[in-house]
C-alpha atoms as a PDB file:
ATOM      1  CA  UNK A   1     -16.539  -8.088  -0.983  1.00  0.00           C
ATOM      2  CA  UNK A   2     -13.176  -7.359  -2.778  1.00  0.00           C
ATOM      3  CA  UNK A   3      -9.936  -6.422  -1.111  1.00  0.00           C
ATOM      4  CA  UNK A   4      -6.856  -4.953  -2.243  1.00  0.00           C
ATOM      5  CA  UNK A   5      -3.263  -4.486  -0.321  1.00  0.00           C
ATOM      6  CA  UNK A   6      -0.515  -2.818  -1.166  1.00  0.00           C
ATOM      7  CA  UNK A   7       2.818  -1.946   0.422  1.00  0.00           C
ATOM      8  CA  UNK A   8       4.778   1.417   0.044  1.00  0.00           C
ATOM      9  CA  UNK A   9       8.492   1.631   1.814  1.00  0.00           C
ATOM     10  CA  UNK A  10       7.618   5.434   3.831  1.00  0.00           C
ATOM     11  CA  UNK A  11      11.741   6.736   4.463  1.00  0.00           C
ATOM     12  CA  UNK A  12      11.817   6.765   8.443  1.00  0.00           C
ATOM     13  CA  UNK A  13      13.597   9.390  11.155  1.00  0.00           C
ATOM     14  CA  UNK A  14      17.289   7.407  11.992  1.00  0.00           C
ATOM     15  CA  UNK A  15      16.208   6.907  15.127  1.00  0.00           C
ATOM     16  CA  UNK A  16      12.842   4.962  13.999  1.00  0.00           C
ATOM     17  CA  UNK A  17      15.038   2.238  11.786  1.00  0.00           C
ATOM     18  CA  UNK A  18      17.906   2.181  14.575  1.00  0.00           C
ATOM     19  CA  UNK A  19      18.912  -1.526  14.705  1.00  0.00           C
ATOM     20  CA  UNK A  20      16.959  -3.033  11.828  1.00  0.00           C
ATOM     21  CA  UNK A  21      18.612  -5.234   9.282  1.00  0.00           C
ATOM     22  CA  UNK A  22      17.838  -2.833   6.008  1.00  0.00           C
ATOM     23  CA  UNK A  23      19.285  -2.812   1.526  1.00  0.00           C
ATOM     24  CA  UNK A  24      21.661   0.004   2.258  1.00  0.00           C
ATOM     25  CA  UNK A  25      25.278  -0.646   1.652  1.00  0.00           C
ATOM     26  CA  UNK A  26      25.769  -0.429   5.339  1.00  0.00           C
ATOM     27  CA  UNK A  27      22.945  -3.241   6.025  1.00  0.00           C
ATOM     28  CA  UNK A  28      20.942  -0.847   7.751  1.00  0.00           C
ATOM     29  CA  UNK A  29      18.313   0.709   6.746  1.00  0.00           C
ATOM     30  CA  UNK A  30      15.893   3.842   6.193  1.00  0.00           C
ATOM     31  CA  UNK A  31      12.731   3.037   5.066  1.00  0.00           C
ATOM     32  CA  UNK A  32      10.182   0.938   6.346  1.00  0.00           C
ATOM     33  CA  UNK A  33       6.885  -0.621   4.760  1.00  0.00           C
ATOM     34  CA  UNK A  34       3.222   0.339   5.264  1.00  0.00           C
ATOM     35  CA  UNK A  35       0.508  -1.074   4.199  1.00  0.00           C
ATOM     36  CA  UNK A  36      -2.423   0.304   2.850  1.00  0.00           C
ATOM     37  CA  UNK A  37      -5.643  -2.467   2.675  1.00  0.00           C
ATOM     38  CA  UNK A  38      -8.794  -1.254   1.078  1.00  0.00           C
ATOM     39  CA  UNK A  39     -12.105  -3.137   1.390  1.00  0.00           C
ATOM     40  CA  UNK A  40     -14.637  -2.857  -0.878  1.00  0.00           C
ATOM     41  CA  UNK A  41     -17.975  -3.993  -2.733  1.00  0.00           C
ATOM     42  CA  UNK A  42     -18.775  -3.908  -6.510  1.00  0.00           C
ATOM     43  CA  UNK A  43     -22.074  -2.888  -7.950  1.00  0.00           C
ATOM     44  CA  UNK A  44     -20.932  -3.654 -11.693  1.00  0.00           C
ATOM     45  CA  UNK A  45     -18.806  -5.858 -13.639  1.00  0.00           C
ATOM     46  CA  UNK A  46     -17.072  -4.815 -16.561  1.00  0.00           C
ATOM     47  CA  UNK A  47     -16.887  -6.316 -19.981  1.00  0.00           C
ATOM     48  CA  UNK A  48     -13.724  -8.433 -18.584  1.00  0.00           C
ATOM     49  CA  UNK A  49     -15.848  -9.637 -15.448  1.00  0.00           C
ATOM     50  CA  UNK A  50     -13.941  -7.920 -13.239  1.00  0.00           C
ATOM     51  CA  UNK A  51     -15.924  -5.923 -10.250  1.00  0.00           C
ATOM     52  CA  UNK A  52     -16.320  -2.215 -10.667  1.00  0.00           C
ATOM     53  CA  UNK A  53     -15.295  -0.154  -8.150  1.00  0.00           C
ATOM     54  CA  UNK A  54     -17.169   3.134  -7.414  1.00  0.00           C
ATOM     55  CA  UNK A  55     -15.073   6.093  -8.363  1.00  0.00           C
ATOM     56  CA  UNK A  56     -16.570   8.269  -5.301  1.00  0.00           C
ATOM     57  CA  UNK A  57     -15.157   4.896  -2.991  1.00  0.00           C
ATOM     58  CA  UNK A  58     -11.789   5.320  -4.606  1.00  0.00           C
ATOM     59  CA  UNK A  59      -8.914   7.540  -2.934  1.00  0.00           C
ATOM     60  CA  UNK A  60      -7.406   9.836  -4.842  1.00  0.00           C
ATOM     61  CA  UNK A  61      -3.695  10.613  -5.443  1.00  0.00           C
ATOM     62  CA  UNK A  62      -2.844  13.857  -3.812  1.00  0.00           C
END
């Protein structure tokens, strides 16, 4: 089993980021972070020995 996680900053409503400590020049801020973790097997390896992922598993940029 194989996982990967990554973390995009998603820009918030004001009212959602009210109070939190943030990068802007103000110190607050107007983004917060999601994660996205996606578990997976391999049926292959590739020529490097890393696992293969199936393309059909994979999501898809929209």
């Amino acid at each position: 089993m194989y996982l990967h996680i990554d973390g995009k900053d998603v820009t918030m409503h004001p009212n959602e980021v009210a109070g939190k400590v943030g990068m802007q020049g103000d110190g607050s801020a107007g983004t917060r972070e999601a994660k996205l973790i996606v578990i997976w097997s391999a049926e292959q390896i590739d020529d490097d020995g890393d696992a293969v992922c199936d393309p059909a598993w994979m999501p898809t940029p929209p």
